[in-house]
Each structure stands twice: as C-alpha cells, then as structure tokens.
N, C-alpha and C. Protein backbone atom coordinates (compact mmCIF):
# COMPACT_ATOMS: atom_id res chain seq x y z
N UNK A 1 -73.61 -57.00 -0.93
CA UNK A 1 -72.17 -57.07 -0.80
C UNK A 1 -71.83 -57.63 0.58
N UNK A 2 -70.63 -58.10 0.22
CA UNK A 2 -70.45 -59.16 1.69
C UNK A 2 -69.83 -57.82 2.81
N UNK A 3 -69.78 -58.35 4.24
CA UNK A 3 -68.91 -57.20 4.99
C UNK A 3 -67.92 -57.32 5.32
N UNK A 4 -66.66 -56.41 5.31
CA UNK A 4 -65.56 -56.92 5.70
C UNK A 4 -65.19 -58.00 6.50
N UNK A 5 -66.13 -58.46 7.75
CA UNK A 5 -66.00 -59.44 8.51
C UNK A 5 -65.90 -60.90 7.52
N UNK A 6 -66.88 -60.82 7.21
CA UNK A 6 -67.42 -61.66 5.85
C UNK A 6 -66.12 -62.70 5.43
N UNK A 7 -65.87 -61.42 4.41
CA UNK A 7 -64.76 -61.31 3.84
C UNK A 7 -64.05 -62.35 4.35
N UNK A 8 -63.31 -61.49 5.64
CA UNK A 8 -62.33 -61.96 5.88
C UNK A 8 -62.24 -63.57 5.93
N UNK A 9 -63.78 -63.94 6.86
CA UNK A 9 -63.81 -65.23 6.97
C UNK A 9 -63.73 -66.54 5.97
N UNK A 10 -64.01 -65.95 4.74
CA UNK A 10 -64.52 -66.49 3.38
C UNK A 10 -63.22 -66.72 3.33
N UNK A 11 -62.47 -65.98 3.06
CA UNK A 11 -60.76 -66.22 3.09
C UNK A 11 -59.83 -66.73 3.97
N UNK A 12 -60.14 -66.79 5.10
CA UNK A 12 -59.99 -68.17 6.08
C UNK A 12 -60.41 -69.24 5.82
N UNK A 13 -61.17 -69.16 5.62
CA UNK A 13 -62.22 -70.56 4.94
C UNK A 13 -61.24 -70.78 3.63
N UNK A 14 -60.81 -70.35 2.67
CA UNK A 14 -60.52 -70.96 1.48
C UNK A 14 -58.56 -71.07 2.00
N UNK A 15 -58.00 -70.17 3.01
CA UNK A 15 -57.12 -70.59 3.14
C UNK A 15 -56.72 -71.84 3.78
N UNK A 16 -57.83 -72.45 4.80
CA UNK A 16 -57.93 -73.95 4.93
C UNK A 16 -57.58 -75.21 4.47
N UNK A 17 -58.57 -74.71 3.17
CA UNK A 17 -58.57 -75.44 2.33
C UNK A 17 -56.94 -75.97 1.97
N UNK A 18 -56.61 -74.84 1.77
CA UNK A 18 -54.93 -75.24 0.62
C UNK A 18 -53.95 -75.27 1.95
N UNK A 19 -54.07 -75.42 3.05
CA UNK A 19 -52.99 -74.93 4.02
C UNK A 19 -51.89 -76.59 4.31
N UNK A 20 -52.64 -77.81 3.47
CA UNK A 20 -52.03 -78.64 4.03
C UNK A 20 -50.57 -78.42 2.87
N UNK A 21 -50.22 -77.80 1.59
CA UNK A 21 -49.32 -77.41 1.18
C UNK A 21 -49.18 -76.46 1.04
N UNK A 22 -48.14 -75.63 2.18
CA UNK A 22 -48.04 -74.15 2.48
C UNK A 22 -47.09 -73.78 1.54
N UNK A 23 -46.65 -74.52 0.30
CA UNK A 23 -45.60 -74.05 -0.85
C UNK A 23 -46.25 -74.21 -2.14
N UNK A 24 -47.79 -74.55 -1.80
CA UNK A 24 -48.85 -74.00 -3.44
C UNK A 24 -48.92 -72.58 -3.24
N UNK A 25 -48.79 -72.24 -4.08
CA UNK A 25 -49.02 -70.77 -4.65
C UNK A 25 -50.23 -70.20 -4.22
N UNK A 26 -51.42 -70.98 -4.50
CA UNK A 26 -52.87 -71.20 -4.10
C UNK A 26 -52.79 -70.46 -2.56
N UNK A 27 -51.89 -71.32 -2.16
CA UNK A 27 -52.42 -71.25 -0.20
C UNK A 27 -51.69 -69.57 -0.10
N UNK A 28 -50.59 -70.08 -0.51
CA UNK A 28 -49.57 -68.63 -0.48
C UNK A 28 -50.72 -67.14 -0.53
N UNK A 29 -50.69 -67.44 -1.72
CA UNK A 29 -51.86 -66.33 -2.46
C UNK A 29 -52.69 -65.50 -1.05
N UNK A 30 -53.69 -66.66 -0.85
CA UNK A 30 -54.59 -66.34 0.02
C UNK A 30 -53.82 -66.52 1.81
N UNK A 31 -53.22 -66.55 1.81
CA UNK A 31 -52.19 -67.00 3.16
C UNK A 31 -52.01 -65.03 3.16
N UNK A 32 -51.78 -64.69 2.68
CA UNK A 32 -50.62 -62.99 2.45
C UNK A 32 -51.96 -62.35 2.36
N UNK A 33 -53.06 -62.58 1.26
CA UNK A 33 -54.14 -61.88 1.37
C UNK A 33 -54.93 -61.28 2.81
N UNK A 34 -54.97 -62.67 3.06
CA UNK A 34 -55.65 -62.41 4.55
C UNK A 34 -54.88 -61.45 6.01
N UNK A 35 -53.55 -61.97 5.56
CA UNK A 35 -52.89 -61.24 6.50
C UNK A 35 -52.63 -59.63 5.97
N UNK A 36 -52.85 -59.51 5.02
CA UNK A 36 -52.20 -58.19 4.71
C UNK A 36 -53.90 -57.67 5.13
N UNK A 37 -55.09 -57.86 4.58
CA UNK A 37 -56.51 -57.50 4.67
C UNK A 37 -56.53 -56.87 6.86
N UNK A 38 -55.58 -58.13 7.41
CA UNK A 38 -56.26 -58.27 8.43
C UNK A 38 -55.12 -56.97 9.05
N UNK A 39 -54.18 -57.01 8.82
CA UNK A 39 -53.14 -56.00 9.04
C UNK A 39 -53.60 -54.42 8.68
N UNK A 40 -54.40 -54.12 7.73
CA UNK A 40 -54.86 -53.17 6.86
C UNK A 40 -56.34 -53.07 7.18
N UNK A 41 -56.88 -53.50 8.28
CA UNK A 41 -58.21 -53.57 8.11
C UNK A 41 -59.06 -52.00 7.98
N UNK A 42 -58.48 -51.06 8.44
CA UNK A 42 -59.40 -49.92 8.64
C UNK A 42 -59.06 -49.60 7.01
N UNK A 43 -57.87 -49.22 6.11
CA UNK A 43 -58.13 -49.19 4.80
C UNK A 43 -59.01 -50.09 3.95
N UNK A 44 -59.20 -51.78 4.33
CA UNK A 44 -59.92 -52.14 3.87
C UNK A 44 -61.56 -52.07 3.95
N UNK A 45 -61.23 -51.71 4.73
CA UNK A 45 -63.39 -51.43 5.73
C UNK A 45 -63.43 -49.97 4.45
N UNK A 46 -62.37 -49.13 4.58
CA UNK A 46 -63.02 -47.56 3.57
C UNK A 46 -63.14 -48.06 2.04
N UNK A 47 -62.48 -48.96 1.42
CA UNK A 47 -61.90 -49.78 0.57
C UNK A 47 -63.74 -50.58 0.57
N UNK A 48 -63.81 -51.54 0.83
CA UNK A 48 -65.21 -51.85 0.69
C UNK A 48 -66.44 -50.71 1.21
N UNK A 49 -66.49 -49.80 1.90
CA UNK A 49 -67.31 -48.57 1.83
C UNK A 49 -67.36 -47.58 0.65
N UNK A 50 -66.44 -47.59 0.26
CA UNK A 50 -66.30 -47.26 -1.38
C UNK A 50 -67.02 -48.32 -2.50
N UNK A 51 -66.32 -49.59 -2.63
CA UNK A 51 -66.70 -50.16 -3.61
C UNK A 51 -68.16 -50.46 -3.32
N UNK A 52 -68.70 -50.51 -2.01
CA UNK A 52 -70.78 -50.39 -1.99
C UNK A 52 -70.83 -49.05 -2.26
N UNK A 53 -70.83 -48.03 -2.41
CA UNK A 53 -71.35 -46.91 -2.53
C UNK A 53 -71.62 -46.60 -3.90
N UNK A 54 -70.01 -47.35 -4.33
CA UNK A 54 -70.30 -47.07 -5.81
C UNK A 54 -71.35 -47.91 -6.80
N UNK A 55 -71.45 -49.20 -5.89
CA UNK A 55 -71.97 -50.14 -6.43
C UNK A 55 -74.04 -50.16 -6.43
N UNK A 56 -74.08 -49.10 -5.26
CA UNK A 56 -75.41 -48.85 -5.01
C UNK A 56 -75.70 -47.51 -6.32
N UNK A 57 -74.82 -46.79 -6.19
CA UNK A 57 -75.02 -45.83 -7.76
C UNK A 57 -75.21 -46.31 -8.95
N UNK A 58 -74.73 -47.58 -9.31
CA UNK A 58 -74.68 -47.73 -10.61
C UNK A 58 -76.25 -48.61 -10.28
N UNK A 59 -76.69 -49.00 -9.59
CA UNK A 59 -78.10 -49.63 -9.73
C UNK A 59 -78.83 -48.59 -9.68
C-alpha cells in the first residue's frame, strides 16, 4: 500500500496533468481532493492506517 506521502504526490502528479483547464471537472475533482487530503492530513494518515490493517487481515 502506498503512504500517505505517496499518495499525496500521485495526486499532484495527476493534478498536473489536467491543470491547464482548471474548469474540467477532471482537474476540479483532483484539485479539491488534494487539498481537502492535505488540509485533513492527520484523519487521512488514521484513514490509510486503517485501510492497511485491514488489508493485512484479509491476506
């Protein structure tokens, strides 16, 4: 599983991509994602500490 850092970057990276039209939906999407992730980060860090934990149980 990727780490929050990861993450985040992967989604920088794809918000790049779409940023030269900041009124696609696309960019939007991931534009709010990232900021809300990066705004929220300590819920998201327990938020992916959860989803590995659970994910190491089911293997």
């Amino acid at each position: 599983m990727l780490t929050v850092e990861e993450i985040l970057v992967q989604l920088g990276a794809l918000r790049k991509e779409y940023q030269d039209d900041e009124e696609d939906p696309t960019y939007q999407a991931l534009h709010h994602a990232y900021l809300f992730i990066s705004y929220k980060i300590g819920d998201f860090r327990a938020y992916v500490a959860e989803a590995k934990r659970l994910e190491e149980e089911a293997d």
